[in-house]
N, C-alpha and C. Protein backbone atom coordinates (compact mmCIF):
# COMPACT_ATOMS: atom_id res chain seq x y z
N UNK A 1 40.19 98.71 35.18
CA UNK A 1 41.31 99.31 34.47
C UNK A 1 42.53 99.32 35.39
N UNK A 2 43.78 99.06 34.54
CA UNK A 2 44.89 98.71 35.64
C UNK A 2 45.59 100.24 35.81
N UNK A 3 45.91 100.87 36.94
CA UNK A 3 46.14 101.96 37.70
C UNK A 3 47.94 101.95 36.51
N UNK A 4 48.38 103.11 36.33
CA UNK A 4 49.96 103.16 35.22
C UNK A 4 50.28 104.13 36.32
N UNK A 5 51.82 103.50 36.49
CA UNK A 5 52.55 104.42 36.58
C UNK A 5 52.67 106.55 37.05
N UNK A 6 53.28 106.48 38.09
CA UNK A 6 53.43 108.05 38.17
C UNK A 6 54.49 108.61 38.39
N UNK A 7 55.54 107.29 38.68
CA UNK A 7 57.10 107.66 38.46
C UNK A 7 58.14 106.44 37.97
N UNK A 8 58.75 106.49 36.91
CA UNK A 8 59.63 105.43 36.61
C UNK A 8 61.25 105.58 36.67
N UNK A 9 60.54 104.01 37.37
CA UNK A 9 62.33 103.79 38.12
C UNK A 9 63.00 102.87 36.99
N UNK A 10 64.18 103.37 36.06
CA UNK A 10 64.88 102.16 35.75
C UNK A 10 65.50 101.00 36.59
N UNK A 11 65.85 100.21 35.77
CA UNK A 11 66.55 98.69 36.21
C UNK A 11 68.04 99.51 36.44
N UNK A 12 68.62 98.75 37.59
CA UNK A 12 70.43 98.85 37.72
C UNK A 12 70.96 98.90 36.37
N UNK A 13 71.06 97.89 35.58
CA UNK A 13 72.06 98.11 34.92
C UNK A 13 71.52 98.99 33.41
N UNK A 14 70.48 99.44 33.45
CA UNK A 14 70.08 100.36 32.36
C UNK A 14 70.11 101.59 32.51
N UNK A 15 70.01 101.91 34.19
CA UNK A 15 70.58 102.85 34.47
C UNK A 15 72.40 103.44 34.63
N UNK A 16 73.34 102.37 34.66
CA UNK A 16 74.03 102.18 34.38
C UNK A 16 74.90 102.39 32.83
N UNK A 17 74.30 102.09 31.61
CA UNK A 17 73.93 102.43 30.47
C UNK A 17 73.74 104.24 30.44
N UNK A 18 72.88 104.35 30.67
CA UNK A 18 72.28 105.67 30.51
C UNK A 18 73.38 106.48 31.44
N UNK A 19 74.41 106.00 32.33
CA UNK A 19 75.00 106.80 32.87
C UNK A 19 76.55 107.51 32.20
N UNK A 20 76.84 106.07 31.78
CA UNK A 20 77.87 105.75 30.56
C UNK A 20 77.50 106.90 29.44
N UNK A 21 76.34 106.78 29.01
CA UNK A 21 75.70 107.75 27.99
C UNK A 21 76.17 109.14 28.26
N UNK A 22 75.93 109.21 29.52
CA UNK A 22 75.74 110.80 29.98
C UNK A 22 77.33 111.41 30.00
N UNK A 23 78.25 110.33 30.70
CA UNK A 23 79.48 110.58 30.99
C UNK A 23 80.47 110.34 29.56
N UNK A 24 80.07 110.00 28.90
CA UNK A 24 80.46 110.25 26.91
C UNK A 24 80.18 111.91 26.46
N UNK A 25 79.55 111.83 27.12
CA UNK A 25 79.25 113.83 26.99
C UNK A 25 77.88 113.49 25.39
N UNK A 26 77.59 112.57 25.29
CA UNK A 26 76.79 112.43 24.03
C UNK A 26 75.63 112.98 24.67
N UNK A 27 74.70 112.84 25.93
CA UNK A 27 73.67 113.57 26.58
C UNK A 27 74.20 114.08 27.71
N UNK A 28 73.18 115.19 28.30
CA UNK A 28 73.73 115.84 29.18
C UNK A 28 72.93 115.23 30.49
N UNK A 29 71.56 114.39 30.34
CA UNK A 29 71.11 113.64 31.55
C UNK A 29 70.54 112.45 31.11
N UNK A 30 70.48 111.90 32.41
CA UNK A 30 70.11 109.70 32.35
C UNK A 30 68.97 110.12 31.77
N UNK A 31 67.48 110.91 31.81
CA UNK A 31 66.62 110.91 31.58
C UNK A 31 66.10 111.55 29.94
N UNK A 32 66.84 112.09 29.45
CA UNK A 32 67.21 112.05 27.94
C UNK A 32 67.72 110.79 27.34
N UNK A 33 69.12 110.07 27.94
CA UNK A 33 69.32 109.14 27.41
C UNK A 33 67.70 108.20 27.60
N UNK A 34 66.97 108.07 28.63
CA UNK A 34 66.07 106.92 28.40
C UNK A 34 65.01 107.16 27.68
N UNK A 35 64.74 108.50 27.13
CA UNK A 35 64.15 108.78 26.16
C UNK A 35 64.57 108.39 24.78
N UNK A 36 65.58 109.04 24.63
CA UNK A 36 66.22 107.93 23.50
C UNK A 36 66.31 106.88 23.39
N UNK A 37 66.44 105.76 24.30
CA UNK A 37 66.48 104.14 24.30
C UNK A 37 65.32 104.09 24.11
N UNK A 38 64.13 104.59 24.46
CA UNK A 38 62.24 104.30 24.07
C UNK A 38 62.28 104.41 22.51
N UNK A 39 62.86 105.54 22.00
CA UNK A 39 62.39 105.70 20.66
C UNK A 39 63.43 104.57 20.17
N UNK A 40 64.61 104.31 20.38
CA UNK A 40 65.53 103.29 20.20
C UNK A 40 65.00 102.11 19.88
N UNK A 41 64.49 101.56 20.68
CA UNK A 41 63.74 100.06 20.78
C UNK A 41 62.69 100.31 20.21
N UNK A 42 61.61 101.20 19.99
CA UNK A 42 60.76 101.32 18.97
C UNK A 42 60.84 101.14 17.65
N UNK A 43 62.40 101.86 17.07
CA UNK A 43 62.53 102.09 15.74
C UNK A 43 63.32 100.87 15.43
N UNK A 44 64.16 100.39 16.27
CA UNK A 44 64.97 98.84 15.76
C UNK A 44 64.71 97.85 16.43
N UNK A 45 63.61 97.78 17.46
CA UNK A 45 63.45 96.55 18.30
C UNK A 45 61.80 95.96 18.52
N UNK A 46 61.29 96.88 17.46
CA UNK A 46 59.73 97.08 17.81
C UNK A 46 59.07 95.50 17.98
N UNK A 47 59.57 94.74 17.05
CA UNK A 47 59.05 92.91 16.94
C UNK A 47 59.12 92.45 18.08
N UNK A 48 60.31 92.97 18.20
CA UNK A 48 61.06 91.71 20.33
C UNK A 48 60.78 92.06 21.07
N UNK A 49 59.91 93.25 21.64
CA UNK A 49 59.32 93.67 22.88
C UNK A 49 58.04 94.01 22.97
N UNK A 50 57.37 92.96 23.86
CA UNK A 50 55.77 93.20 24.14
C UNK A 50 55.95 94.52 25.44
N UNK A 51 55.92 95.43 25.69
CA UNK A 51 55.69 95.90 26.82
C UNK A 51 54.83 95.63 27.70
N UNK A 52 53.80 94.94 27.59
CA UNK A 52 52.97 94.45 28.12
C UNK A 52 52.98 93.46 28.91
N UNK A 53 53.92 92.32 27.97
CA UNK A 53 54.44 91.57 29.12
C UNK A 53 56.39 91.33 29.71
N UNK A 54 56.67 92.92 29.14
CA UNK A 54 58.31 92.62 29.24
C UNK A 54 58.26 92.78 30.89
N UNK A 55 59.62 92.12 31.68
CA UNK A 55 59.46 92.15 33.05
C UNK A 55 60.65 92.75 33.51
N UNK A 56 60.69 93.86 33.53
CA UNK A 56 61.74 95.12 33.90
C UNK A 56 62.37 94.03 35.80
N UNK A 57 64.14 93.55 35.39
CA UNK A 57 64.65 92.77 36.16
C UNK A 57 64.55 93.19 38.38
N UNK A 58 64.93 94.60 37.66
CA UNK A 58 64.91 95.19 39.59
C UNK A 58 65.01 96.93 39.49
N UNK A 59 64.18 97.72 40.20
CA UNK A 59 63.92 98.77 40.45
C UNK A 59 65.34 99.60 40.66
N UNK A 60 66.30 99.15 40.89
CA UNK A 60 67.52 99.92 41.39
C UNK A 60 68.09 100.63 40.76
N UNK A 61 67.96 101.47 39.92
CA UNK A 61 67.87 102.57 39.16
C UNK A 61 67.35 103.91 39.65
N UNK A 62 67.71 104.84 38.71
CA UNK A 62 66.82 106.68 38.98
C UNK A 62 65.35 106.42 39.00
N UNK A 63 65.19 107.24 39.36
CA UNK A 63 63.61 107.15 39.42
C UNK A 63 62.98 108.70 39.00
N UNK A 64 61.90 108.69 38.20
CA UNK A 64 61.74 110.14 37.29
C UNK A 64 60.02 110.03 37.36
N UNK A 65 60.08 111.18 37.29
CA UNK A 65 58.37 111.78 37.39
C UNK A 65 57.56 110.97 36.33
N UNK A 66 56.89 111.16 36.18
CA UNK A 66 56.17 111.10 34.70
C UNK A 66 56.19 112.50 33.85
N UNK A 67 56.21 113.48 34.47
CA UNK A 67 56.42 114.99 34.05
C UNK A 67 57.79 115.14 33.68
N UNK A 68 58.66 114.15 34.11
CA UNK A 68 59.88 115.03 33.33
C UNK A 68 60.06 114.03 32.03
N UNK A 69 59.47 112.96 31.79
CA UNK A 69 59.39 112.83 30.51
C UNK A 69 57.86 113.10 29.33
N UNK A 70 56.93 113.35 30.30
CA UNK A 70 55.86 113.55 29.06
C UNK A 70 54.97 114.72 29.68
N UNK A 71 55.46 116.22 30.27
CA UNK A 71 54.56 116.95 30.74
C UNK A 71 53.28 117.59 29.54
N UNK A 72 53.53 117.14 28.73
CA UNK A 72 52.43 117.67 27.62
C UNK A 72 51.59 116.29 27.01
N UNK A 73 51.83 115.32 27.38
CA UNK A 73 50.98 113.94 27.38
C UNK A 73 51.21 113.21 26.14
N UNK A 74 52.20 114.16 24.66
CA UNK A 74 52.53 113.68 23.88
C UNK A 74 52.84 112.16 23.71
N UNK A 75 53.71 111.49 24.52
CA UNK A 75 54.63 110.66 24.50
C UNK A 75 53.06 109.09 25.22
N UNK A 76 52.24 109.44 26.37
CA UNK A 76 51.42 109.00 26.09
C UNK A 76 50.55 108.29 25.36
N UNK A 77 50.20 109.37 24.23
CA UNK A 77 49.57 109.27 23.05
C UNK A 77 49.97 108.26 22.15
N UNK A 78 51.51 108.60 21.90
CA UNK A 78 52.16 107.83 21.17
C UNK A 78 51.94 106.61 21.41
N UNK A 79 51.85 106.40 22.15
CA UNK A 79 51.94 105.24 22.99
C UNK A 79 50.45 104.03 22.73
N UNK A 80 49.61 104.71 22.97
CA UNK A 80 48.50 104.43 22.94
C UNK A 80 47.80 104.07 21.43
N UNK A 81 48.90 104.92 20.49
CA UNK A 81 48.90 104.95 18.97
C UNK A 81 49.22 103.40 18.65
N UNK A 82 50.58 103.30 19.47
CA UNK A 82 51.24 102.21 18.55
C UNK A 82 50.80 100.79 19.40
N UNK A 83 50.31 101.04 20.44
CA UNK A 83 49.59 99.84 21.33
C UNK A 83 48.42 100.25 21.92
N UNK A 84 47.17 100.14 21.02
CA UNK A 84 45.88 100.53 21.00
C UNK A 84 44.90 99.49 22.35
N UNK A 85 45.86 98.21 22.50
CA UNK A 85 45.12 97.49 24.00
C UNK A 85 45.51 98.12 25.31
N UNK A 86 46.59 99.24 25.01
CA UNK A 86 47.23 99.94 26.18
C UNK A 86 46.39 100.67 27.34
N UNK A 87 46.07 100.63 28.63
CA UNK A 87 45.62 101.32 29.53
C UNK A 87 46.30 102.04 30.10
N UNK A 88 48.00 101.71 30.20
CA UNK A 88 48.77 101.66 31.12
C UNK A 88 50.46 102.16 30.08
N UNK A 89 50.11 103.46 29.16
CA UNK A 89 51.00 103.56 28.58
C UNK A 89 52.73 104.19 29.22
N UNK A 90 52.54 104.57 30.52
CA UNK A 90 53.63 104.69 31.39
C UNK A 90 54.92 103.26 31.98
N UNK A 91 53.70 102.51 31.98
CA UNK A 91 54.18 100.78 32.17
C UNK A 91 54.96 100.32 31.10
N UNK A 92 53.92 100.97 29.87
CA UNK A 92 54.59 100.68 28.89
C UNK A 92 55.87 101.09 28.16
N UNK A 93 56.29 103.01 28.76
CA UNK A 93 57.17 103.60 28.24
C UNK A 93 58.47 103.29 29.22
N UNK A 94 58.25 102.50 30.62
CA UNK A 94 59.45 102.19 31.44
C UNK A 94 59.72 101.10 30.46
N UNK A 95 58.71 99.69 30.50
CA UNK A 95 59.64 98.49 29.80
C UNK A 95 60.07 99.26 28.61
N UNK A 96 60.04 99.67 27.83
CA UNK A 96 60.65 100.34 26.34
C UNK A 96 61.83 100.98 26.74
N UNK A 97 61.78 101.87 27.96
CA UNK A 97 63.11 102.41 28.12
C UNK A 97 64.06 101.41 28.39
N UNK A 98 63.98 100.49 29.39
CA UNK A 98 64.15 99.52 30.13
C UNK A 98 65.29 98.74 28.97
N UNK A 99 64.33 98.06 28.05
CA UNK A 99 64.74 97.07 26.84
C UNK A 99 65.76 97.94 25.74
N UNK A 100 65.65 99.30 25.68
CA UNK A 100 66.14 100.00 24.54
C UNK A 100 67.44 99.89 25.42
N UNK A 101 67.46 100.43 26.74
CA UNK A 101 68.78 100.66 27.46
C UNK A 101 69.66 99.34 27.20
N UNK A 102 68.88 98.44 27.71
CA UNK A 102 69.97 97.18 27.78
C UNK A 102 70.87 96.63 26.11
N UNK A 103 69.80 97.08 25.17
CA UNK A 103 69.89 96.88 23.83
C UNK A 103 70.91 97.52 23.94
N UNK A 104 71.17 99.39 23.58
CA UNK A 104 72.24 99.54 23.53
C UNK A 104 73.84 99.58 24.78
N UNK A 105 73.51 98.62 25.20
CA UNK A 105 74.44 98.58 26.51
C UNK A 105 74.93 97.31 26.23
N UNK A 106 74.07 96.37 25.52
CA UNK A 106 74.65 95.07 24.24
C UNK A 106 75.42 95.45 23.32
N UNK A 107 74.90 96.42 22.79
CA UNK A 107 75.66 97.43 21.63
C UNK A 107 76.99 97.57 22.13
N UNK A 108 76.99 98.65 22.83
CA UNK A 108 78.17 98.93 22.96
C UNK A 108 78.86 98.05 23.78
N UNK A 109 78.59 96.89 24.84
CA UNK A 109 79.77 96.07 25.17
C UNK A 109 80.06 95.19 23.85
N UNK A 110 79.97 94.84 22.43
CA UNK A 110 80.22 94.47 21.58
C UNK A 110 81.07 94.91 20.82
N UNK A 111 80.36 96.39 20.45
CA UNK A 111 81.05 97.02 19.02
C UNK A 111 81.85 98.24 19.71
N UNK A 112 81.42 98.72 21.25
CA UNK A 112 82.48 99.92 21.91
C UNK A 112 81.33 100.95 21.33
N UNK A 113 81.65 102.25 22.18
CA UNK A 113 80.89 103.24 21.98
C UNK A 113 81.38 104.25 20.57
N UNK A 114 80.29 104.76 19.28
CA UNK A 114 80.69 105.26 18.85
C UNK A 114 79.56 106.53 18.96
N UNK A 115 79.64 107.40 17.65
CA UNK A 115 78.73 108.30 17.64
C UNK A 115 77.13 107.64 17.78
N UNK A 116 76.68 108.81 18.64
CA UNK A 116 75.19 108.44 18.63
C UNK A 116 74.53 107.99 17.39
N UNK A 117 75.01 109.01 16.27
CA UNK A 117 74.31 108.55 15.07
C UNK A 117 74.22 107.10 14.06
N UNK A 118 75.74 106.45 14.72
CA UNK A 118 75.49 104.80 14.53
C UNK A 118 74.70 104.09 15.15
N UNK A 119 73.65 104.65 16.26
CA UNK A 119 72.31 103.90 16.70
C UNK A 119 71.40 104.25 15.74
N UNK A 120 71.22 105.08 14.90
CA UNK A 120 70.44 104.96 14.17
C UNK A 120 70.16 104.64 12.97
């Protein structure tokens, strides 16, 4: 069984994204925004990303517990729900953050930042 994750580091420029996020005053931290880019890319990107084999570009990003996004194992689960070959659903919730970030960081260098609620 392959060993997951016990702290995830975003990529530079998704962290970057998520910082933009924060400094819009739309969230109040990077680690909310990358919670939102997971469910993000889940709900509009679910076809285009294997997590399994997405390849998150370079570590140079925040770096976050596993506890400050899933201290009740919820998010786990989920995980394991929607990708049942999963061992390694932490691996799996960085590439998701990872891909959702850059998604909307496409977004908005395109269309400009509007309300959060036009991501959804």
């Amino acid at each position: 069984m392959a060993e997951d994750l016990v702290n995830i580091r975003l990529s530079r420029y998704a962290n970057e994204v998520a910082e933009q996020l924060v400094a819009s005053k739309y969230f109040d931290y990077t680690s909310t925004v990358a919670k939102f880019a997971l469910a993000y890319a889940l709900k509009n990107h679910f076809d285009e990303i294997n997590p399994a084999t997405f390849q998150v570009p370079d570590a140079g990003g925040s770096n976050y517990n596993i506890g400050s996004f899933d201290s009740d194992g919820q998010l786990a689960l989920l995980l394991k729900t929607l990708y049942p070959e999963t061992t390694t659903p932490y691996t799996y919730a960085r590439s998701l953050m990872v891909f959702g970030l850059n998604k909307l960081g496409e977004r908005i260098s395109r269309e400009g930042l509007h309300s959060i609620s036009s991501f959804l």
